[in-house]
Protein backbone atom coordinates (compact mmCIF):
# COMPACT_ATOMS: atom_id res chain seq x y z
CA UNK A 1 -9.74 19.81 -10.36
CA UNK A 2 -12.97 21.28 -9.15
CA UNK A 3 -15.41 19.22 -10.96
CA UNK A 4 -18.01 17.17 -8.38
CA UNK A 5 -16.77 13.81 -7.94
CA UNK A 6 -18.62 10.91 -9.68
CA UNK A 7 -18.25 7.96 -7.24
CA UNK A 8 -18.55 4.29 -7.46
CA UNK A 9 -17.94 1.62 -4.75
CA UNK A 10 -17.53 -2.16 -5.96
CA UNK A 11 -16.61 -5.24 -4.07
CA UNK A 12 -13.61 -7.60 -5.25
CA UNK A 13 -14.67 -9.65 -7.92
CA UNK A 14 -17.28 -8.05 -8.15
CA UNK A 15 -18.34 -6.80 -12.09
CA UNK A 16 -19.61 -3.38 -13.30
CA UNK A 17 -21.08 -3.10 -16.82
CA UNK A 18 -21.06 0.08 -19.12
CA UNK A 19 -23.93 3.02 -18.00
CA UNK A 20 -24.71 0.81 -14.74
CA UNK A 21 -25.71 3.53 -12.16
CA UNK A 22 -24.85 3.60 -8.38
CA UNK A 23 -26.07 5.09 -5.32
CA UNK A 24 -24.89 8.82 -4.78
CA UNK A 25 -25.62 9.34 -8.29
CA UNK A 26 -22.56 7.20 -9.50
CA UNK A 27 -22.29 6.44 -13.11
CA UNK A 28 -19.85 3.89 -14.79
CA UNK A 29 -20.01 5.93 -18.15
CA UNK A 30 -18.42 5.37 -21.60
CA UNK A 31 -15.65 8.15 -20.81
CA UNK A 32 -14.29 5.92 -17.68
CA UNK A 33 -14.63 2.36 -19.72
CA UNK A 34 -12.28 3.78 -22.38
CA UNK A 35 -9.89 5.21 -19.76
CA UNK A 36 -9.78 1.84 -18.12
CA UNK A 37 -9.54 0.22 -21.35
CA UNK A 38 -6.47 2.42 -22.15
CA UNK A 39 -5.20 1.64 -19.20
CA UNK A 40 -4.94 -1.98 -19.15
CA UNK A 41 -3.25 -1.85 -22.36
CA UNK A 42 -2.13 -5.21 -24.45
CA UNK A 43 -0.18 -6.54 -21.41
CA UNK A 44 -3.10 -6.17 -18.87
CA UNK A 45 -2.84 -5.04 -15.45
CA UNK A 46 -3.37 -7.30 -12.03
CA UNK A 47 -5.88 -4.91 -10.76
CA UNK A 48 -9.17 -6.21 -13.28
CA UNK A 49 -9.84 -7.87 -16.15
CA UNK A 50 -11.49 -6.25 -19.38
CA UNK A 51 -15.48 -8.14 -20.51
CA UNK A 52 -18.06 -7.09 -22.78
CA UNK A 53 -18.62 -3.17 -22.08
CA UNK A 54 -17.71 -3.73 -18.71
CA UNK A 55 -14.92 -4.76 -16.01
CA UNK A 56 -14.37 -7.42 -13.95
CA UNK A 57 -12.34 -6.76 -10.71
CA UNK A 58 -10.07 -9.61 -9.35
CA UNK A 59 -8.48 -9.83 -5.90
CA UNK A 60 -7.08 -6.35 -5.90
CA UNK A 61 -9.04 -3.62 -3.17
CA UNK A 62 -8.66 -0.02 -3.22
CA UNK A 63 -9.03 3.04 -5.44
CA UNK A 64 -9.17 3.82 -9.05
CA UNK A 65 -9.31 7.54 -9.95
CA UNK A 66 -10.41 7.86 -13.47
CA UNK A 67 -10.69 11.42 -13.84
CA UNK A 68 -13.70 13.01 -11.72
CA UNK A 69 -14.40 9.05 -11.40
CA UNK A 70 -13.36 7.48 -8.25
CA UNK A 71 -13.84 3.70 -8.16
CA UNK A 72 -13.68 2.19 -4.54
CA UNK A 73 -13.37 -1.56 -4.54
CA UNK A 74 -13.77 -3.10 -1.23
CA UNK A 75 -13.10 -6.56 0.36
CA UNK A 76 -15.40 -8.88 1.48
CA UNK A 77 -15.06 -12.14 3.54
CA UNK A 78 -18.93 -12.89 3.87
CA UNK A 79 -21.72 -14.21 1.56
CA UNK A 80 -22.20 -12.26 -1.29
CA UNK A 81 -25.51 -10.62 -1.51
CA UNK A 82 -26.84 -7.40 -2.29
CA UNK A 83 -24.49 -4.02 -1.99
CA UNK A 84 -27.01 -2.25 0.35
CA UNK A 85 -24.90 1.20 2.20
CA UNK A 86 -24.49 -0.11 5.29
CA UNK A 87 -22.51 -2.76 4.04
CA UNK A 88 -20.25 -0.55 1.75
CA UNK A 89 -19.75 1.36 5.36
CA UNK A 90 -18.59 -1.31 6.96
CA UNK A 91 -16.22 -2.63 4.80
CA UNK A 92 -15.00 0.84 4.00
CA UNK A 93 -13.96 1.04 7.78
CA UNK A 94 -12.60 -2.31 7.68
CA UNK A 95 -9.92 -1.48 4.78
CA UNK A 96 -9.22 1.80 6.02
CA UNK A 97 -8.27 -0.10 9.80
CA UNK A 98 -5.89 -2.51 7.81
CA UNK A 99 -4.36 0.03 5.90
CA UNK A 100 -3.54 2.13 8.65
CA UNK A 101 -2.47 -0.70 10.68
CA UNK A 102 -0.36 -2.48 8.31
CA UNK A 103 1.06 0.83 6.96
CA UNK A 104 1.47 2.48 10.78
CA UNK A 105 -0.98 5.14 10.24
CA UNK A 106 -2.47 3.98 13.43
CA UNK A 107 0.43 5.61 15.60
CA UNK A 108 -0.22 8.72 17.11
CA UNK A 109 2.17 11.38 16.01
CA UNK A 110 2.13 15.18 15.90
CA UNK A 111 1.53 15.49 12.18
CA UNK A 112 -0.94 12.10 12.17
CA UNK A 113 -3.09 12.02 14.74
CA UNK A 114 -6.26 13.01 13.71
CA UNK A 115 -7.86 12.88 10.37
CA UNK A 116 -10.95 15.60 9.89
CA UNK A 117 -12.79 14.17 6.56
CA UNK A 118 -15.71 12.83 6.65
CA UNK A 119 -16.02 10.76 3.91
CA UNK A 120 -12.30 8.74 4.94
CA UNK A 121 -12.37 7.19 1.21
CA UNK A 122 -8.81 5.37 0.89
CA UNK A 123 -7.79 8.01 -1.20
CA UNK A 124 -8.67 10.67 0.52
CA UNK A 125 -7.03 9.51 3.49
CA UNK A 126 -4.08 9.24 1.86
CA UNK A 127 -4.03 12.20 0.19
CA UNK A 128 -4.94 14.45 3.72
CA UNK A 129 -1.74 12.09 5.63
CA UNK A 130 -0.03 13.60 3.15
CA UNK A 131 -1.29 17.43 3.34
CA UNK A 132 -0.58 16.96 7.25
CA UNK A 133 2.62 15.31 6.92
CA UNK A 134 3.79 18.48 4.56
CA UNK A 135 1.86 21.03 6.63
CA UNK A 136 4.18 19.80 10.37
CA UNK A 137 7.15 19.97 7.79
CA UNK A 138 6.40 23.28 6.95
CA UNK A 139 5.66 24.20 10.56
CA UNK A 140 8.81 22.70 12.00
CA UNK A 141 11.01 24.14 9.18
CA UNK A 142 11.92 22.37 5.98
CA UNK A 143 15.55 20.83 6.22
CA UNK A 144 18.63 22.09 4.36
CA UNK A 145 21.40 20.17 2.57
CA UNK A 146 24.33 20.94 1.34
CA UNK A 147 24.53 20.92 -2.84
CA UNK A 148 27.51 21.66 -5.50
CA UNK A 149 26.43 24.23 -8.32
CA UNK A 150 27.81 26.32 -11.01
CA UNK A 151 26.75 29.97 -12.59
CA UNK A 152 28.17 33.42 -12.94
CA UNK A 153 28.55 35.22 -9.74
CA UNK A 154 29.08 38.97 -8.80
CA UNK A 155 31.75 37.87 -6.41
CA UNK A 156 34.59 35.27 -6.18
CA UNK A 157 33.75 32.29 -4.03
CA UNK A 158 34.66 28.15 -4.58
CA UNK A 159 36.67 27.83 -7.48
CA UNK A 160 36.55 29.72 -10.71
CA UNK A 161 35.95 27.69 -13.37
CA UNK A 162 38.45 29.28 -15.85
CA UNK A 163 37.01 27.67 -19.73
CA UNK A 164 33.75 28.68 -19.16
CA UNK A 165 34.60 31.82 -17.23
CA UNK A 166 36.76 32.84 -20.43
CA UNK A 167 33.53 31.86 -22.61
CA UNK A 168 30.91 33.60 -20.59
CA UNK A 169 32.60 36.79 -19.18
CA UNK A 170 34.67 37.96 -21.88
CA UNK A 171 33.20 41.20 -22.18
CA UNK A 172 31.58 41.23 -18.18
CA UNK A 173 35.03 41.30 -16.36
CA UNK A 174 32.46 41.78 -13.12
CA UNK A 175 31.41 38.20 -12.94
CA UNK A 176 33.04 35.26 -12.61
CA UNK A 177 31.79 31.77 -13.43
CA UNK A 178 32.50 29.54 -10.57
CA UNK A 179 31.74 25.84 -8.59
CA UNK A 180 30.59 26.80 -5.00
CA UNK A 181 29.05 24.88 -2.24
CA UNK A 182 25.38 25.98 -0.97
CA UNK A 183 23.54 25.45 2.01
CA UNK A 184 19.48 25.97 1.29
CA UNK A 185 16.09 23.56 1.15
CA UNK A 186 16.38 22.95 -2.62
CA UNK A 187 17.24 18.69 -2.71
CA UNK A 188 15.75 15.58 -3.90
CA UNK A 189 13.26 15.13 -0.81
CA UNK A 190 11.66 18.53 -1.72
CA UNK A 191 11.47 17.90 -5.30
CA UNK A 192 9.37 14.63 -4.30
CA UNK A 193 7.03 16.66 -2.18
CA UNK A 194 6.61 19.44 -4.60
CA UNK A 195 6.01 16.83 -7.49
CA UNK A 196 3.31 15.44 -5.34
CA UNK A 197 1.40 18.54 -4.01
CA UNK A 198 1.22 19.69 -7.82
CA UNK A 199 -0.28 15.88 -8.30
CA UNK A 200 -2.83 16.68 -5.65
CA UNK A 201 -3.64 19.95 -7.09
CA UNK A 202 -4.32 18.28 -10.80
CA UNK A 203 -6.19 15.11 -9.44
CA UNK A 204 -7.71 16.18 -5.92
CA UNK A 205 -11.58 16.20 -6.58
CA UNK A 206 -12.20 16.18 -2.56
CA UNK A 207 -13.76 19.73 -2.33
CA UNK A 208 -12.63 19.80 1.34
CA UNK A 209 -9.21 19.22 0.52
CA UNK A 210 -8.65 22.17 -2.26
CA UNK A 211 -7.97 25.29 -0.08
CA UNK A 212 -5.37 23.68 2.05
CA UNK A 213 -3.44 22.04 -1.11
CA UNK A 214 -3.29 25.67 -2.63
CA UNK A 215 -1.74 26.99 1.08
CA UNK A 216 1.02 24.15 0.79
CA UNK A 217 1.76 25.16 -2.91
CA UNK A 218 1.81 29.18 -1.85
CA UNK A 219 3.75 28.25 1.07
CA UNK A 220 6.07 25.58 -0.34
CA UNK A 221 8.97 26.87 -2.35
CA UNK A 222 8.76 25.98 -5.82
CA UNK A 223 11.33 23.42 -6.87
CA UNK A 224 12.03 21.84 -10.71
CA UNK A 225 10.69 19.08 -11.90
CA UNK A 226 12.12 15.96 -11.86
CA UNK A 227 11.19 12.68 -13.34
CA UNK A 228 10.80 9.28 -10.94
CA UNK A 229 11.06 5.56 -11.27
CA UNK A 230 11.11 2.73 -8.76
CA UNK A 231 14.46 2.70 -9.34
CA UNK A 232 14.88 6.42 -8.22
CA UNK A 233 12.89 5.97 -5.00
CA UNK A 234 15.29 2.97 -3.78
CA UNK A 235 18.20 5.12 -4.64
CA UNK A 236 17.06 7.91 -1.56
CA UNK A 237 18.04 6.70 2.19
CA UNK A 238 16.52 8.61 4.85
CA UNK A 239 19.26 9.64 8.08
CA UNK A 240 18.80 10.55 11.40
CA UNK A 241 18.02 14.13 10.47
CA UNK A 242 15.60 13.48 7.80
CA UNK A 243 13.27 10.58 9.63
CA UNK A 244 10.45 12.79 9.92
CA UNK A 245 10.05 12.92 6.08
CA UNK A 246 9.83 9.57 6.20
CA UNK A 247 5.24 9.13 6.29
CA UNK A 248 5.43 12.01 3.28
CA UNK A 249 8.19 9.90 1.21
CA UNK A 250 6.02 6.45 1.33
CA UNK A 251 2.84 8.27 0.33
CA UNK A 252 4.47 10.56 -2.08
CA UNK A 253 5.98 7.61 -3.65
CA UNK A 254 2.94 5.61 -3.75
CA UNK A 255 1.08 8.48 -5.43
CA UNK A 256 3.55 9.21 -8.01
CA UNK A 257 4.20 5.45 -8.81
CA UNK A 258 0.85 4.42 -9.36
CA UNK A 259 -0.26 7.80 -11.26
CA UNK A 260 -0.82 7.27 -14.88
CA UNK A 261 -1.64 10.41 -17.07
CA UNK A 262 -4.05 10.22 -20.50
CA UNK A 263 -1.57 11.31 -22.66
CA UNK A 264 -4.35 11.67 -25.26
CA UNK A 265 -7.20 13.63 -23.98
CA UNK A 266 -5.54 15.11 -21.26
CA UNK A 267 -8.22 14.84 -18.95
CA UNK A 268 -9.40 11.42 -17.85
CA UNK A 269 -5.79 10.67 -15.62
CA UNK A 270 -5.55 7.54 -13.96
CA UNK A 271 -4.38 6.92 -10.07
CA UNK A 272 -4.75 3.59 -9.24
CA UNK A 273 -3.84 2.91 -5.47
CA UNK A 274 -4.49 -1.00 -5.44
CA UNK A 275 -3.53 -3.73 -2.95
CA UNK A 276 -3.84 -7.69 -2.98
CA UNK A 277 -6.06 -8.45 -0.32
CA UNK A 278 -4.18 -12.05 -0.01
CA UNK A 279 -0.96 -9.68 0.45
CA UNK A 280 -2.79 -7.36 2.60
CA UNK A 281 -4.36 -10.17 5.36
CA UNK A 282 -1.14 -11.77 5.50
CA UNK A 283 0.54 -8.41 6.55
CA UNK A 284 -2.45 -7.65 9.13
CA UNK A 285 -2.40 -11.02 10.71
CA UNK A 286 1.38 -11.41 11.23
CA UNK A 287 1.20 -7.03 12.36
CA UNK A 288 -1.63 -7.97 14.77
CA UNK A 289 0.22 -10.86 16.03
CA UNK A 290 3.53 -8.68 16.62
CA UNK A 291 1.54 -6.62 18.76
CA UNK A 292 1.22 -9.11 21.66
CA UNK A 293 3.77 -10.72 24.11
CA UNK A 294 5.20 -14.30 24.50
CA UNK A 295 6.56 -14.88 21.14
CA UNK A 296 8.58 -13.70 18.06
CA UNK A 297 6.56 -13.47 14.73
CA UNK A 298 9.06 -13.88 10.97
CA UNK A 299 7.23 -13.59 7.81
CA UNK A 300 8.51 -14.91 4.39
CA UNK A 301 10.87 -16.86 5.99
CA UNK A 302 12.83 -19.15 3.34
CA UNK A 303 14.41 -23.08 3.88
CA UNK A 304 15.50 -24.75 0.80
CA UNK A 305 13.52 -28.17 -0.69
CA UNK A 306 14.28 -29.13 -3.84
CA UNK A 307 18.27 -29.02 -5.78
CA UNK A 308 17.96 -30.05 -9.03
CA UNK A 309 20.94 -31.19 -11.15
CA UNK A 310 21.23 -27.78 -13.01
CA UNK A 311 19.79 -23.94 -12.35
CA UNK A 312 18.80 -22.42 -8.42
CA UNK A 313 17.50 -24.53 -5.91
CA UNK A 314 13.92 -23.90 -5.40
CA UNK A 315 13.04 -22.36 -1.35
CA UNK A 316 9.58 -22.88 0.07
CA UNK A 317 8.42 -20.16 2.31
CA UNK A 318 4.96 -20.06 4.97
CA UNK A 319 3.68 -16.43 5.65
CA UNK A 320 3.60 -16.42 9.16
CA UNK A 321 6.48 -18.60 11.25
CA UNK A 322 5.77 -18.12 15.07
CA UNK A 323 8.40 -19.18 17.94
CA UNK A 324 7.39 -19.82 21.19
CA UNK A 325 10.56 -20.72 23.36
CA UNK A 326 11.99 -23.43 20.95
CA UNK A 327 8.76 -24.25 19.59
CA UNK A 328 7.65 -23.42 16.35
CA UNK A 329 4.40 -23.01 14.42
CA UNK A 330 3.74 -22.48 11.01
CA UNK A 331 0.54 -20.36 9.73
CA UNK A 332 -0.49 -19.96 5.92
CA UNK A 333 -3.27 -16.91 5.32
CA UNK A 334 -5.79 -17.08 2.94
CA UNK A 335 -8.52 -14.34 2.73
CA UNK A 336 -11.40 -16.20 0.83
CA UNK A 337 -14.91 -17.82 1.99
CA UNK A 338 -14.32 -21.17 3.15
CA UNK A 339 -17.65 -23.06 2.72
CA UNK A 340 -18.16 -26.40 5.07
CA UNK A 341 -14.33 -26.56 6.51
CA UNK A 342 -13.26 -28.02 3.35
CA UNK A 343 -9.79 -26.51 2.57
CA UNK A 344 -8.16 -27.25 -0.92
CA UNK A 345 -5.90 -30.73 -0.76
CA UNK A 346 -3.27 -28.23 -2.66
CA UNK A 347 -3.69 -25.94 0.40
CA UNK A 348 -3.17 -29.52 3.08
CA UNK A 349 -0.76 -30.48 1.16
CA UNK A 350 2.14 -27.59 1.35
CA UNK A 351 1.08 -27.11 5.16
CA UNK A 352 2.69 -30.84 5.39
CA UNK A 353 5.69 -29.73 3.79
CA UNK A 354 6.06 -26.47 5.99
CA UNK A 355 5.44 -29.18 8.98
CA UNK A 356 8.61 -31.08 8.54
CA UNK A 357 10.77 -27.91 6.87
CA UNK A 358 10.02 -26.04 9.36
CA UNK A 359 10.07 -28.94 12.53
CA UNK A 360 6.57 -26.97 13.67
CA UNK A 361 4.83 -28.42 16.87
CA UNK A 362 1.51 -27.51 14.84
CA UNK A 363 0.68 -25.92 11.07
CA UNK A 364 -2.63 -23.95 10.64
CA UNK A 365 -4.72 -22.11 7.51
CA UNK A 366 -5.90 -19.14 8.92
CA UNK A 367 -9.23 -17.62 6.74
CA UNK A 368 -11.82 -14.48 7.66
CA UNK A 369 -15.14 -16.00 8.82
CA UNK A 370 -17.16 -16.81 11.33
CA UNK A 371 -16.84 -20.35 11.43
CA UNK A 372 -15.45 -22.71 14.61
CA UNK A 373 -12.22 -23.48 13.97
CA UNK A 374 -11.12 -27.43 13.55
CA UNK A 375 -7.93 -29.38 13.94
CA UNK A 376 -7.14 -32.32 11.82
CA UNK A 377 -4.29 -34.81 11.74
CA UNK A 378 -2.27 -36.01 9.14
CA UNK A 379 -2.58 -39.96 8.27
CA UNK A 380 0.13 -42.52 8.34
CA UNK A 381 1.62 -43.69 5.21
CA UNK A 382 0.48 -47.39 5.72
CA UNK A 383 -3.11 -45.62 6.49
CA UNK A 384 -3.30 -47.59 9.86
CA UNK A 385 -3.85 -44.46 12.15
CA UNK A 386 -4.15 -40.48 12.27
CA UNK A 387 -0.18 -39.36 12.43
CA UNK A 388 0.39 -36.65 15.59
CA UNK A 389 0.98 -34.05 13.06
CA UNK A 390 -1.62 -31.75 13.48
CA UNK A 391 -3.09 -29.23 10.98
CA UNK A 392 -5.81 -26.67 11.66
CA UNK A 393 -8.19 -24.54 10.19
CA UNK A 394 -8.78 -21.05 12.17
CA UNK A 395 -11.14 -18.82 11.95
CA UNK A 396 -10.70 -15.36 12.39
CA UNK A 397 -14.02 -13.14 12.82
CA UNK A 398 -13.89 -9.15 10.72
CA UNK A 399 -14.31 -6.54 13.03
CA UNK A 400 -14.78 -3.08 12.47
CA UNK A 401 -12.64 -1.72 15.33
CA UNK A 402 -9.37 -2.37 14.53
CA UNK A 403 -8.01 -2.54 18.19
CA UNK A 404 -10.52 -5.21 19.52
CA UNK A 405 -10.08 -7.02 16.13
CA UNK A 406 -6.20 -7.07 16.78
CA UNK A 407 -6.74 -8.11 20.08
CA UNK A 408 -9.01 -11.23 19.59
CA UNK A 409 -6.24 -12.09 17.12
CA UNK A 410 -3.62 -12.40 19.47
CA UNK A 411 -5.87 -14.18 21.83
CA UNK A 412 -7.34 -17.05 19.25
CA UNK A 413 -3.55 -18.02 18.59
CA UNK A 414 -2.83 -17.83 22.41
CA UNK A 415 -4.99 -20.47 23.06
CA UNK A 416 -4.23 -22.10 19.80
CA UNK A 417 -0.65 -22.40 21.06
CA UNK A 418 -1.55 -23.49 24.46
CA UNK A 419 -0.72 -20.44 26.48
CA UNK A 420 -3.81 -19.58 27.90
């Protein structure tokens, strides 16, 4: 795909109405509002909601490629105001450091270290990971497995595979149709990559990007088609020998998950790389965390709380757990704009509950912002005094470096623990 790129950057929850125009000559046109109409379908999708001639994007952040059209959506933790291009850049940066953090882009390998675009959109860093991931591959030497097949053969070797030898060779008494064992690159991990380069090469609209797809695909041998499915993906384990497929597996799987072709026009294709941003602070905070010393950071861990007298028992479950020693302390993450330290009572009320499932010295909503952080306690039953079960709210300030962001993370919760 050649055609110039028509791009459009939104923030979440933000709306965009039919012909509205954006900077870099963006254009939200009729051609992309059908597409996305199409696309949501009569079940809907989590990633926006359908209005008048127009969409309405939810909590979702990332990339929509409608065709030509890329759609950027962006976070934002701050005031809403107006979408000037220093504030798109910002954010832009922002997302790209989570993503890379959260997905481990951020380690330095041989095939990873350096990306060369300029414009480090989501999707085009995803998509040049890839091309670098496959390009080391290539360079190192693509990895062979052993595979069963069948066919007619100008020699005997495996076994001879009488019926069909008798049906095939009855008149070419110088073959033989036989089961052998091979040794060569074509297998399942090579389809996937395959699959995906020829992906790139429909979808890729990054002009930089073209020449060094159409190497890979001159390069690469060419391998069937195959057809994928969650359910495929989970099937393939990665050993010992094949760990250093493992950056090009996640992103080809991503890719070829979340791709959607117009199987009417043929042209206007959909790629929707989308994450929750509730999901995606969550991840950050408890990754950040896990990169300091002094305690051990679970996430999603369960305890049962309620048994009733027929079906499952219902579990209850904080984000973050930390242990320090044998002390314990719960943290819930919310990305959203807290106005005036006034959390929801819904919010209060299930930090209580983690507070006594979870026998935590402390409990603490953790939100984006740059607000001072407060502690609260809880209130006896008989309402005669404050309780010594303490509840916070902390505040934790965006950066744009990554690294120094991490950092300050570790070192708020530090001294929230008492170990500074």
């Amino acid at each position: 795909m050649n055609t110039a790129r028509n791009y459009i950057t939104v923030f979440e929850h933000q709306s965009i109405k039919l012909d509205q125009e954006f900077p870099n000559n963006g254009k939200f046109d009729v051609d992309v509002l059908v597409a996305c109409q199409r696309f949501y379908g009569e079940k809907g999708i989590p990633y926006f909601d359908l209005i008048h001639n127009g969409i309405r994007f939810k909590e979702f952040v990332g990339v929509i490629q409608v065709g030509n059209t890329l759609i950027e959506v962006l976070p934002k933790s701050d005031k809403p105001g107006k979408v000037t291009l220093l504030e798109t850049a910002k954010w832009q940066k922002i997302l790209l450091g989570m993503l890379k953090a959260v997905n481990g882009f951020d380690v330095q390998t041989p095939s990873s270290s350096n990306l060369s675009l300029k414009s480090n959109t989501i999707l085009d860093m995803y998509f040049e990971l890839f091309i670098k991931e496959v390009e080391f591959l290539l360079h190192a030497g693509l990895i062979k497995k052993y595979r069963k097949v069948k066919g007619n053969v100008n020699a005997l070797k495996g076994s001879l595979q009488f019926g069909k030898h008798i049906q095939y060779n009855l008149v070419h008494q110088e073959r033989f149709f036989v089961k052998h064992t091979v040794y060569d690159v074509s297998h399942t991990l090579h389809y996937i990559l395959y699959k995906t380069l020829r992906l790139l090469k429909l979808i890729n609209t990054n002009s930089a990007l073209h020449s060094r797809i159409g190497a890979l695909l001159l390069h690469f041998p060419e391998m069937p088609d195959i057809k994928v499915s969650e359910s495929f993906f989970e099937k393939i384990i990665l050993n010992r020998k094949s760990q250093s497929y493992q950056k090009a597996f996640q992103i080809s799987r991503l890719l070829l998950l979340h791709y959607h072709p117009d199987l009417s026009k043929g042209r206007n294709h959909v790629l929707a790389l989308m994450f929750d941003m509730n999901e995606l602070w969550e991840q950050f905070v408890a990754i950040s965390l896990r990169k300091q010393k002094g305690f051990k950071v679970h996430t999603q861990k369960r305890k049962y709380f309620w048994s009733p007298s027929t079906g499952p028992r219902r579990t209850i479950r904080p984000d973050i757990l930390i242990e320090v020693g044998k002390s314990k302390y719960v943290l819930d993450t919310k990305w959203k704009l807290l106005s005036d330290n006034r959390p929801s009572v819904k919010d209060i009320r299930q930090m209580y509950a983690y507070h006594h499932y979870f026998e935590a010295e402390k409990v603490a909503l953790v939100y984006p912002g740059e607000l001072n952080g407060i502690s609260g306690k809880y209130v006896e039953i008989d309402q005669s005094k404050d309780s010594s079960i303490e509840c916070s709210l902390i505040f934790l300030p965006v950066g744009e470096d990554v690294k120094k962001w991490q950092d300050g993370i570790g070192e708020r919760f530090f001294v929230w623990v008492g170990m500074t």
